[in-house]
PDB file of N, CA and C in Angstrom:
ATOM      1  N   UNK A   1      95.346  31.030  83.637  1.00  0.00           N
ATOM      2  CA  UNK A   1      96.323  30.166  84.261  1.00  0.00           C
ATOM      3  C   UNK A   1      97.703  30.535  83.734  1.00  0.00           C
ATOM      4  N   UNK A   2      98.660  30.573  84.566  1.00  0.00           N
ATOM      5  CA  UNK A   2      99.747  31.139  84.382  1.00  0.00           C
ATOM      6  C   UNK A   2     101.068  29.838  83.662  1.00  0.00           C
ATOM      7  N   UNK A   3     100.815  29.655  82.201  1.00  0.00           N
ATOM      8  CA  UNK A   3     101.535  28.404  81.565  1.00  0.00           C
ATOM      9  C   UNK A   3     102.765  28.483  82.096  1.00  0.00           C
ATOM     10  N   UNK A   4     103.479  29.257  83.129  1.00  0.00           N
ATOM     11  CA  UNK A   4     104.904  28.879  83.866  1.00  0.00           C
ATOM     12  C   UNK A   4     105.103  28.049  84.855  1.00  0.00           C
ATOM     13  N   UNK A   5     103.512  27.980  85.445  1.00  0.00           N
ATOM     14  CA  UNK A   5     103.572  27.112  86.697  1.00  0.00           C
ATOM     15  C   UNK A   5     102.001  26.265  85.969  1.00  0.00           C
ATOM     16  N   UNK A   6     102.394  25.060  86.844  1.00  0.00           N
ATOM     17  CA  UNK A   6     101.632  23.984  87.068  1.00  0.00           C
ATOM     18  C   UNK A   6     100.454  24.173  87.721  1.00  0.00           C
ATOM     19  N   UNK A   7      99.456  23.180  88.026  1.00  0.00           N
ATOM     20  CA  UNK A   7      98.146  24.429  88.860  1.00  0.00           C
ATOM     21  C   UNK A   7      98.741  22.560  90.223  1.00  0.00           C
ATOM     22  N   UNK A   8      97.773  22.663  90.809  1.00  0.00           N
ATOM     23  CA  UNK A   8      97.937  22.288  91.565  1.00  0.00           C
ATOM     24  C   UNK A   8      96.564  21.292  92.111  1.00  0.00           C
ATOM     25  N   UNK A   9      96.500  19.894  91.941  1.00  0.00           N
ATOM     26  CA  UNK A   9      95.103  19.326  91.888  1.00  0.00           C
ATOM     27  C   UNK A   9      94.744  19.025  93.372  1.00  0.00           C
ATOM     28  N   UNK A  10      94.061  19.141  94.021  1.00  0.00           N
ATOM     29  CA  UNK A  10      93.486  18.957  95.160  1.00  0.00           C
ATOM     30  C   UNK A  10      92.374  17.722  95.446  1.00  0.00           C
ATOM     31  N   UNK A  11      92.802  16.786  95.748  1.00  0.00           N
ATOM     32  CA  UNK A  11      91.706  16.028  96.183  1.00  0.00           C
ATOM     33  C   UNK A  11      91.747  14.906  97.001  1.00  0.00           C
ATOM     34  N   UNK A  12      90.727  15.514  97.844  1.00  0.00           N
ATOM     35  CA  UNK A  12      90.928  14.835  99.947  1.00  0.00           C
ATOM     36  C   UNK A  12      89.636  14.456  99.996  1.00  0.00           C
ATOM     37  N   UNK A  13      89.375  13.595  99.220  1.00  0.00           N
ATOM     38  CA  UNK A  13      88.263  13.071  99.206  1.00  0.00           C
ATOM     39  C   UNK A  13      88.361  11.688 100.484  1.00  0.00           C
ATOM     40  N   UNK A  14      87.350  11.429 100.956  1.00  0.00           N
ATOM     41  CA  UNK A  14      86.893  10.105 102.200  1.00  0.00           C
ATOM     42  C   UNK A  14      87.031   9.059 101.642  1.00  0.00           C
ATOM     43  N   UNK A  15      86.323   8.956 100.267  1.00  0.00           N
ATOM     44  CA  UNK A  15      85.275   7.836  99.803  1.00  0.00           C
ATOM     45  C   UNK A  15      85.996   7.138  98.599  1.00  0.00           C
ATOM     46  N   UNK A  16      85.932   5.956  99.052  1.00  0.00           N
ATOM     47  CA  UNK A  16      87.567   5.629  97.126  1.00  0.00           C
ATOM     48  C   UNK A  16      86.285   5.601  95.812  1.00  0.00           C
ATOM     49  N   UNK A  17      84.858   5.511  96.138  1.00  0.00           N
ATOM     50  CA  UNK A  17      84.171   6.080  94.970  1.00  0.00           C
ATOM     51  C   UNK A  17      83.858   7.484  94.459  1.00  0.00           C
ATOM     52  N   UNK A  18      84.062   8.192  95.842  1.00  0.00           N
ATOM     53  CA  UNK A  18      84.621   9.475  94.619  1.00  0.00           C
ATOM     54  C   UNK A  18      86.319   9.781  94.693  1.00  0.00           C
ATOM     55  N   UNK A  19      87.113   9.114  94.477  1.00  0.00           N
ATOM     56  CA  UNK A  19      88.449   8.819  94.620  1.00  0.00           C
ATOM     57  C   UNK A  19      88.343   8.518  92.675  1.00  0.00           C
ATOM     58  N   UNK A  20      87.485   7.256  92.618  1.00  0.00           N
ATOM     59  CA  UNK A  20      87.532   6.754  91.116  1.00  0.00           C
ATOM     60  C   UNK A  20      86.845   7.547  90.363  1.00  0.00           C
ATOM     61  N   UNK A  21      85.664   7.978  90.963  1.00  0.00           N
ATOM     62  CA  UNK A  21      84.692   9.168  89.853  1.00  0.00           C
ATOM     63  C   UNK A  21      85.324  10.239  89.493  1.00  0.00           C
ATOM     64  N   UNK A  22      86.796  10.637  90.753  1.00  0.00           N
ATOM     65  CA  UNK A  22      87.623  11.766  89.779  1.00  0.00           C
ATOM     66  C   UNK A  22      88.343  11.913  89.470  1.00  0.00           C
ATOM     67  N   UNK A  23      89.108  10.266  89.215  1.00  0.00           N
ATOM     68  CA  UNK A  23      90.241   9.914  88.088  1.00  0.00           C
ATOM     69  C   UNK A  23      90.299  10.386  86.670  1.00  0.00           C
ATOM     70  N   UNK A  24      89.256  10.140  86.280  1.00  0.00           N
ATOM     71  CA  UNK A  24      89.613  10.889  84.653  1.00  0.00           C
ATOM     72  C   UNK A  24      89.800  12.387  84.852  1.00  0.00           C
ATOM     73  N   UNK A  25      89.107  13.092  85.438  1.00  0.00           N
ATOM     74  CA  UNK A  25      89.566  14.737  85.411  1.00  0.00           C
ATOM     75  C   UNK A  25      90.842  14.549  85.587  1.00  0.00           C
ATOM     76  N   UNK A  26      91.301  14.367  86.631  1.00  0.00           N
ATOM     77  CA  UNK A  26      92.901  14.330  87.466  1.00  0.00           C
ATOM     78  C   UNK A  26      93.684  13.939  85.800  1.00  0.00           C
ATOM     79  N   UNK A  27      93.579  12.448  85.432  1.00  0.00           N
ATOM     80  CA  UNK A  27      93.913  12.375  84.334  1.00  0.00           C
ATOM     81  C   UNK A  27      94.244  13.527  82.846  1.00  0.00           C
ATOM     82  N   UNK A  28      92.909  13.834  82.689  1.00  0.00           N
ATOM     83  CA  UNK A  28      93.050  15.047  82.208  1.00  0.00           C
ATOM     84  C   UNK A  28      93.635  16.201  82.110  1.00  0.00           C
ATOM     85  N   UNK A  29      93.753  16.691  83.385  1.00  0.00           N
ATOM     86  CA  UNK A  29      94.539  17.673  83.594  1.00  0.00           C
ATOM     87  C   UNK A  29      95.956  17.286  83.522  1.00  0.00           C
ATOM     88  N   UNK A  30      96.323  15.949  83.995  1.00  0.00           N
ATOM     89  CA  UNK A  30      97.574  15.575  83.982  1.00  0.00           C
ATOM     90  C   UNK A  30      98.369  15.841  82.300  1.00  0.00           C
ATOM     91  N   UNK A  31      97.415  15.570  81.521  1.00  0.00           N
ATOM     92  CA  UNK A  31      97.445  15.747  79.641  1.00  0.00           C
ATOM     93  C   UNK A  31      98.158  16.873  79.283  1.00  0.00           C
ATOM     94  N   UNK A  32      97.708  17.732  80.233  1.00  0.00           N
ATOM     95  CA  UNK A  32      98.415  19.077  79.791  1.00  0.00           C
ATOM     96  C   UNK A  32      99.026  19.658  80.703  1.00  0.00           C
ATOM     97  N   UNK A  33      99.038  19.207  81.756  1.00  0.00           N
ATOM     98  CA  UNK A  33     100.321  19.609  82.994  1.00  0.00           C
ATOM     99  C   UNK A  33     100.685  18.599  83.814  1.00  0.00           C
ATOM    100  N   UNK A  34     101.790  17.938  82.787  1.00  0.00           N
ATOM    101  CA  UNK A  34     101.995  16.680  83.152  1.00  0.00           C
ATOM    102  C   UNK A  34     102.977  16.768  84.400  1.00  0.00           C
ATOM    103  N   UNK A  35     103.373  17.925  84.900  1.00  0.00           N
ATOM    104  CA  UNK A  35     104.259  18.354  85.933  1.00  0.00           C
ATOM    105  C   UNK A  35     103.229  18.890  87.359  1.00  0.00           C
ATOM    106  N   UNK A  36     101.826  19.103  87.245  1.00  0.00           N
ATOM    107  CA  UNK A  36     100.764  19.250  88.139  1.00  0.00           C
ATOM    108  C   UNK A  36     101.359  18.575  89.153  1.00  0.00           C
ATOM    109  N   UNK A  37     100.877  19.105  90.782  1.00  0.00           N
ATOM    110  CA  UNK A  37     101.039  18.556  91.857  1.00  0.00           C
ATOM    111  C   UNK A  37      99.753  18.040  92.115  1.00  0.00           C
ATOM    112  N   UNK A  38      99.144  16.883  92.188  1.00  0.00           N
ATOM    113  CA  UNK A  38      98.270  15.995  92.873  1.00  0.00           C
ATOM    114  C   UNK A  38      98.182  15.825  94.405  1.00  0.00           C
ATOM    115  N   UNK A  39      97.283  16.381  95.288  1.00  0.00           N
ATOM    116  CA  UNK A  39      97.325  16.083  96.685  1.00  0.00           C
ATOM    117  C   UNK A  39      96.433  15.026  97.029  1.00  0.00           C
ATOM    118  N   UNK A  40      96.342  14.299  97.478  1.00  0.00           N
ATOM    119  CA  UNK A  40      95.805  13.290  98.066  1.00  0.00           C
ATOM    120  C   UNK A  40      95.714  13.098  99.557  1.00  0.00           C
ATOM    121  N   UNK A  41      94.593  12.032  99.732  1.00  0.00           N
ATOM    122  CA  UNK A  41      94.769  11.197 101.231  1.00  0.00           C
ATOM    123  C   UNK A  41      96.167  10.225 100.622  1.00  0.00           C
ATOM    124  N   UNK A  42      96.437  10.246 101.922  1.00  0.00           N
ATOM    125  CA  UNK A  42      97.559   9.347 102.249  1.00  0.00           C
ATOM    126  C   UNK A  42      97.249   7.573 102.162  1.00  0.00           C
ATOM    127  N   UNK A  43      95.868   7.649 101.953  1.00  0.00           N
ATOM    128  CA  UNK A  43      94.981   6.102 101.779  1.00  0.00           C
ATOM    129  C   UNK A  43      94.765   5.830 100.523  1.00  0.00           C
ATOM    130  N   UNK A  44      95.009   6.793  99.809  1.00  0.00           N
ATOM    131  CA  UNK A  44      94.804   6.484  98.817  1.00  0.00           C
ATOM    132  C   UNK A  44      96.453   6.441  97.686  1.00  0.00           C
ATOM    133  N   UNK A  45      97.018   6.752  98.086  1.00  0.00           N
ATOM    134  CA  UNK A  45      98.341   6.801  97.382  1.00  0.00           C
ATOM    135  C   UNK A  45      98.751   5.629  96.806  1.00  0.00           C
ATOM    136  N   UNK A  46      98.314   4.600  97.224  1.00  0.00           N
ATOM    137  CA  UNK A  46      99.058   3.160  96.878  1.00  0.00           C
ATOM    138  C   UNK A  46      98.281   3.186  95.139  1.00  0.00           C
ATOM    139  N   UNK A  47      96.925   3.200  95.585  1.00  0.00           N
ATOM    140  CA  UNK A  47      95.897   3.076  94.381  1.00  0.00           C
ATOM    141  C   UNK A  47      96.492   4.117  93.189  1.00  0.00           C
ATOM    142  N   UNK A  48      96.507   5.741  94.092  1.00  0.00           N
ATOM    143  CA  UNK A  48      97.030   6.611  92.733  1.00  0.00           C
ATOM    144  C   UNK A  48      98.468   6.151  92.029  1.00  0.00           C
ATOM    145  N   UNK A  49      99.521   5.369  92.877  1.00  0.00           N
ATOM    146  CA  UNK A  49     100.554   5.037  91.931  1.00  0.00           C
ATOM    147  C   UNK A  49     100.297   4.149  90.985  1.00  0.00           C
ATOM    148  N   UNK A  50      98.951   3.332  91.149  1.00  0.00           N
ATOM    149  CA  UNK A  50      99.158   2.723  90.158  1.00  0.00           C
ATOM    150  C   UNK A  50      97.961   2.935  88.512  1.00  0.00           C
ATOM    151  N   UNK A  51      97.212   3.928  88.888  1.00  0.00           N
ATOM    152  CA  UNK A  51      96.438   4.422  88.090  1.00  0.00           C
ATOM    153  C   UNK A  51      97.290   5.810  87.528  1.00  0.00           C
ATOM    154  N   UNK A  52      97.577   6.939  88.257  1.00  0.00           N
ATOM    155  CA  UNK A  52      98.226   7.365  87.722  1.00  0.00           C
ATOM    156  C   UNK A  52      99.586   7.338  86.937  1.00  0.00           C
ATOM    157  N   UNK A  53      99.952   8.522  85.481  1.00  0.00           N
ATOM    158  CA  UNK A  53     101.176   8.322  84.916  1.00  0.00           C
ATOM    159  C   UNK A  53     102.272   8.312  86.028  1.00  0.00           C
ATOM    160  N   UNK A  54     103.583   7.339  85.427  1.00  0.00           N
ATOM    161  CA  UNK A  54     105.132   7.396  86.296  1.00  0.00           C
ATOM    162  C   UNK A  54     105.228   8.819  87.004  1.00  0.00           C
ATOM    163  N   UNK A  55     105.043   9.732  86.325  1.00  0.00           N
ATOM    164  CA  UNK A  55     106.228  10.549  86.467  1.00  0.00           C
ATOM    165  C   UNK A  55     104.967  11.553  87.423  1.00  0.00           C
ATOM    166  N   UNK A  56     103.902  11.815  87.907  1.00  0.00           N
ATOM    167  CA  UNK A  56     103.098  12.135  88.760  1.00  0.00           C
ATOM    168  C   UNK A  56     103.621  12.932  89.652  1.00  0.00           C
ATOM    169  N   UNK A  57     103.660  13.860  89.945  1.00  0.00           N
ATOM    170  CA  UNK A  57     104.099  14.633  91.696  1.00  0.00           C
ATOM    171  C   UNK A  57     103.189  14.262  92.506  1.00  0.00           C
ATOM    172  N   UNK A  58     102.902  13.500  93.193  1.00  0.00           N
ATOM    173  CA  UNK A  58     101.915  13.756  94.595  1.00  0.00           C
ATOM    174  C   UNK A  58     102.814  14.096  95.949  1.00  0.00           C
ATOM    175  N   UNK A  59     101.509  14.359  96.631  1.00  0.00           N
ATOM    176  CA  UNK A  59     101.697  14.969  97.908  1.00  0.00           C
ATOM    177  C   UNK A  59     100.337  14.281  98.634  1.00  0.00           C
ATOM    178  N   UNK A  60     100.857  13.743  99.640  1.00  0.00           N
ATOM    179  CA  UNK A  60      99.865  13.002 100.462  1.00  0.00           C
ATOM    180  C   UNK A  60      99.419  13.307 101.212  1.00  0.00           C
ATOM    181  N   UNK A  61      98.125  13.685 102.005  1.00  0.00           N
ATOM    182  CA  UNK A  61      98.063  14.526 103.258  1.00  0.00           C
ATOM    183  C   UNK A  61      98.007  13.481 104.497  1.00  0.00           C
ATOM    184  N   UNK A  62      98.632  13.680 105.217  1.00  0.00           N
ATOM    185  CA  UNK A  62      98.930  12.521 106.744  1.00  0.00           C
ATOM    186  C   UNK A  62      97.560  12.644 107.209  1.00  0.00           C
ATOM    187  N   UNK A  63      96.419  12.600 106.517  1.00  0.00           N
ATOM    188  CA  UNK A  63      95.053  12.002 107.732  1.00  0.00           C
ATOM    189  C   UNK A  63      95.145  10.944 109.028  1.00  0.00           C
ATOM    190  N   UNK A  64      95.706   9.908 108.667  1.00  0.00           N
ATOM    191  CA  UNK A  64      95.950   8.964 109.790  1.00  0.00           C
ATOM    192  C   UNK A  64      96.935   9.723 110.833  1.00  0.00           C
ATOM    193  N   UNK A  65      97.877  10.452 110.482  1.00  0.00           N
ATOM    194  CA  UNK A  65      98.579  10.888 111.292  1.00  0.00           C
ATOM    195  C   UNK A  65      98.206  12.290 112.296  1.00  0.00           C
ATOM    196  N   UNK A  66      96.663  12.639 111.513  1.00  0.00           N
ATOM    197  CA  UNK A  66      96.026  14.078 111.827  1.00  0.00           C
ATOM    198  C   UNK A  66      94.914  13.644 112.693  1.00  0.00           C
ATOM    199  N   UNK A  67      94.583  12.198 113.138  1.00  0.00           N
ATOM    200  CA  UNK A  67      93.950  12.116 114.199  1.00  0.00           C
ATOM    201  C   UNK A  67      94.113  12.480 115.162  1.00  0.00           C
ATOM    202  N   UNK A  68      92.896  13.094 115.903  1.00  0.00           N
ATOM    203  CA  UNK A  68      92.829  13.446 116.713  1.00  0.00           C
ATOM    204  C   UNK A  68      93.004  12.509 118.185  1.00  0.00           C
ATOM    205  N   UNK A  69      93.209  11.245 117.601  1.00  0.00           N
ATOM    206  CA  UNK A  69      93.723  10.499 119.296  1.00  0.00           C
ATOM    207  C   UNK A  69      95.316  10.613 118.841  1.00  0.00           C
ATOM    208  N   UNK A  70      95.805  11.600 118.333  1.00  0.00           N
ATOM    209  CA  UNK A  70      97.342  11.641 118.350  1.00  0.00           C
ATOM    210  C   UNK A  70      97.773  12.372 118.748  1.00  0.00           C
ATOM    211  N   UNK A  71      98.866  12.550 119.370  1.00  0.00           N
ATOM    212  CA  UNK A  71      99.430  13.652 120.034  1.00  0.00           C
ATOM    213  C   UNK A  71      99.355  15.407 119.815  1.00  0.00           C
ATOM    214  N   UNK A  72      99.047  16.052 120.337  1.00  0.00           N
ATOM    215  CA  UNK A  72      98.768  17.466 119.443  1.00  0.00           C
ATOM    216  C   UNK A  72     100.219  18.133 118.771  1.00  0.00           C
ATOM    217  N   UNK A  73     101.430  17.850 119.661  1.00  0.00           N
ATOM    218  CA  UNK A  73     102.640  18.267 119.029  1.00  0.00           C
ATOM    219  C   UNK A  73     102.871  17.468 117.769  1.00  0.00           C
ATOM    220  N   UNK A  74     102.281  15.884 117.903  1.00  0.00           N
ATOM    221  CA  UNK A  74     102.962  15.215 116.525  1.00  0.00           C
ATOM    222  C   UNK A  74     102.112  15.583 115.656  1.00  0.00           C
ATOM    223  N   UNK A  75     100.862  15.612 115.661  1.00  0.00           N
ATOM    224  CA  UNK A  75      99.816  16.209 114.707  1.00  0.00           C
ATOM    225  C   UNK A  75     100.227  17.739 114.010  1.00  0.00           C
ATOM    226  N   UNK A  76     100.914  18.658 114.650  1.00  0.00           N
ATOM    227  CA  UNK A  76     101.267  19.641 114.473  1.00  0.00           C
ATOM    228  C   UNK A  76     102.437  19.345 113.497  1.00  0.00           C
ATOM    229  N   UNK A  77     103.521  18.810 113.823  1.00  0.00           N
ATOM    230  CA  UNK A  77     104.417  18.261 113.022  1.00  0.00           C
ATOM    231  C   UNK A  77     104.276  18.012 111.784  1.00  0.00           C
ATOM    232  N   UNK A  78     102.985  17.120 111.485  1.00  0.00           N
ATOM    233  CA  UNK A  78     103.090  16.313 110.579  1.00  0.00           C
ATOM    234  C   UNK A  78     102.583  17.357 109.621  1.00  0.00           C
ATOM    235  N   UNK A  79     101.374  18.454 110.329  1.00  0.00           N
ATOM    236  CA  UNK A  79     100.792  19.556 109.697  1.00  0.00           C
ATOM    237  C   UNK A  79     101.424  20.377 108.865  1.00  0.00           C
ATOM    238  N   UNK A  80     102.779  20.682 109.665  1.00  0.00           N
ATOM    239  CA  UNK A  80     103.644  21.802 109.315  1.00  0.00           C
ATOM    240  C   UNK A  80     104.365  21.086 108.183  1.00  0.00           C
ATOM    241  N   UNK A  81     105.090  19.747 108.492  1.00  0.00           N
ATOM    242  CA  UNK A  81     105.947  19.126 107.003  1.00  0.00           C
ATOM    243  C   UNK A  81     104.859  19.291 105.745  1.00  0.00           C
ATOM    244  N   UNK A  82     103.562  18.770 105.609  1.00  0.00           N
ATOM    245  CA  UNK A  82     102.993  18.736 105.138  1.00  0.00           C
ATOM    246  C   UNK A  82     102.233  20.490 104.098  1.00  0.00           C
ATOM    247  N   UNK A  83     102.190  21.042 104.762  1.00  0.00           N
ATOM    248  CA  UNK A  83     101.793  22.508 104.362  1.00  0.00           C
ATOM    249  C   UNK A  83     103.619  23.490 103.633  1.00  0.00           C
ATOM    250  N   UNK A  84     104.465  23.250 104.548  1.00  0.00           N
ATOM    251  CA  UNK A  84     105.651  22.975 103.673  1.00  0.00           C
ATOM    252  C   UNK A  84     105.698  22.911 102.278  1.00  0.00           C
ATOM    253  N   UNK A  85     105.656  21.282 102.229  1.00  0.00           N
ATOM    254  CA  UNK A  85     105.848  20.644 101.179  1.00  0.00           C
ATOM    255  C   UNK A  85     104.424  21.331  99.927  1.00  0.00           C
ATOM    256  N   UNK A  86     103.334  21.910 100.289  1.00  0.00           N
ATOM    257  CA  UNK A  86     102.539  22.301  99.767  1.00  0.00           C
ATOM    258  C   UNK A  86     102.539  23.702  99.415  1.00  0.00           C
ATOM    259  N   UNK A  87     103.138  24.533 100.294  1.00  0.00           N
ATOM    260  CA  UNK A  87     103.454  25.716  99.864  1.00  0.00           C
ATOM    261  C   UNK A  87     104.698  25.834  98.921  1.00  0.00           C
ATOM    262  N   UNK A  88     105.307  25.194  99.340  1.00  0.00           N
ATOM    263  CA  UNK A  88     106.561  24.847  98.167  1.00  0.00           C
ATOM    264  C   UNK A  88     106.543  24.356  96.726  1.00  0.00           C
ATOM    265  N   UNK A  89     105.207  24.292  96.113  1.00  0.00           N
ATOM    266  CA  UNK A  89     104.798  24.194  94.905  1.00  0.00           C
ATOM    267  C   UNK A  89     104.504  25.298  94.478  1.00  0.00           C
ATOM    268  N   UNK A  90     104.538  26.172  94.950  1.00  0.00           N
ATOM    269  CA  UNK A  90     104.454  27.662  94.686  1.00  0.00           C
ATOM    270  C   UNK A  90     103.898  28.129  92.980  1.00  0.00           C
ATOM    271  N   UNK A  91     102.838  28.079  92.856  1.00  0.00           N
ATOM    272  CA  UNK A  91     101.867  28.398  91.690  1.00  0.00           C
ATOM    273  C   UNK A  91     100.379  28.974  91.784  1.00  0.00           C
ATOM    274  N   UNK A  92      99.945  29.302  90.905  1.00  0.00           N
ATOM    275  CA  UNK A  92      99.163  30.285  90.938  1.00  0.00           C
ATOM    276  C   UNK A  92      97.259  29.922  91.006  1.00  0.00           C
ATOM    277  N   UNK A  93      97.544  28.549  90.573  1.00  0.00           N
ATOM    278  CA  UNK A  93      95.787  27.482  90.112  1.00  0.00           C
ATOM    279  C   UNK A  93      95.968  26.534  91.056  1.00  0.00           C
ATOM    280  N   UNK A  94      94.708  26.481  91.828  1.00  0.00           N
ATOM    281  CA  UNK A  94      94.363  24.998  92.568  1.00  0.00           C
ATOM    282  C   UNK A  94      93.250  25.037  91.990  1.00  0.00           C
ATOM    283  N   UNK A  95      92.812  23.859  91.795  1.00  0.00           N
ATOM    284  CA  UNK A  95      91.680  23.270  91.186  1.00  0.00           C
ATOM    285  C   UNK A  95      91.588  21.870  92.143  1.00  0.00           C
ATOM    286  N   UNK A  96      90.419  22.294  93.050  1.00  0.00           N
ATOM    287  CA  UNK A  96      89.673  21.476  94.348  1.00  0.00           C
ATOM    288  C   UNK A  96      88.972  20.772  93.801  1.00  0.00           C
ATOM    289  N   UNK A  97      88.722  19.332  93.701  1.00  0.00           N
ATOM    290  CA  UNK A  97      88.131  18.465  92.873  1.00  0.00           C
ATOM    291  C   UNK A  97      86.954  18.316  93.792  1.00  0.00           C
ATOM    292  N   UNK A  98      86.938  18.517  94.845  1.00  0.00           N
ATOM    293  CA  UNK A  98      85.632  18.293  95.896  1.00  0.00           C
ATOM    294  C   UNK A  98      85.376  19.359  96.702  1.00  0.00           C
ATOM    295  N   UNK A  99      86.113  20.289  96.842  1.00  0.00           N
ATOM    296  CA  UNK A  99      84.963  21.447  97.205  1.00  0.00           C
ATOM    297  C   UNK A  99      85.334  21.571  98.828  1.00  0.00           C
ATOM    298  N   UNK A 100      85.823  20.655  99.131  1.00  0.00           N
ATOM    299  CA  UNK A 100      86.108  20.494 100.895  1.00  0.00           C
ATOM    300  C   UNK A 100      87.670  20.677 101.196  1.00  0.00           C
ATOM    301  N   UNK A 101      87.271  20.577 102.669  1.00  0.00           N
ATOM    302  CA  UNK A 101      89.213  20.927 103.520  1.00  0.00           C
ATOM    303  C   UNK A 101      89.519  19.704 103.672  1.00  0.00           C
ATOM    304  N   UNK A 102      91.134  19.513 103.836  1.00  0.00           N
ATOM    305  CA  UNK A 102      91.467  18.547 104.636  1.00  0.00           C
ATOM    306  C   UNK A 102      91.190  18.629 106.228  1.00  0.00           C
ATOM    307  N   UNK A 103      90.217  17.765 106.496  1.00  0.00           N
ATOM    308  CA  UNK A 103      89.706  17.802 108.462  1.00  0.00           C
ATOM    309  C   UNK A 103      90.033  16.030 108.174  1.00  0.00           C
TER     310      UNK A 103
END
């Protein structure tokens, strides 16, 4: 892992029980890269501000907004701000806490 950059935590999990089962890792990692980018559902953000430390980077992924009864241009939109804002963390470690895509 490249100690100049931050790695980057990934987790788009469905279920807020494995949301809580992978709070302490997230935690953890936060210990030693307290500047880590955290991605999340967007459902879950309220919960991570208040479990996670202040100073946290997240990045939320627009699921509600990535339905598919939504427009395909606004869905696209929201895709592109979103992947943006994710490529723009520009580092070298993701560490996928679940193994899956954002669908």
């Amino acid at each position: 892992m490249n100690p100049e950059k931050a790695p980057i935590l990934l987790f788009p999990t469905h279920f807020l029980g494995n949301f809580v089962l992978g709070l302490p890792w997230v935690l953890k990692v936060l210990e030693s890269h307290p500047d880590a980018l955290v991605v999340l559902d967007v459902r879950f953000g309220p919960l991570a501000a208040m479990v996670l430390p202040p100073q946290t980077r997240t990045l939320l992924f627009p699921r509600s907004e990535m339905a598919k009864d939504k427009p395909f241009f606004s869905r696209l939109s929201h895709y592109w701000r979103f992947m943006r804002a994710f490529r723009g963390a520009r580092t070298d470690t993701i560490l996928d806490l679940e193994g899956e895509r954002f669908t």
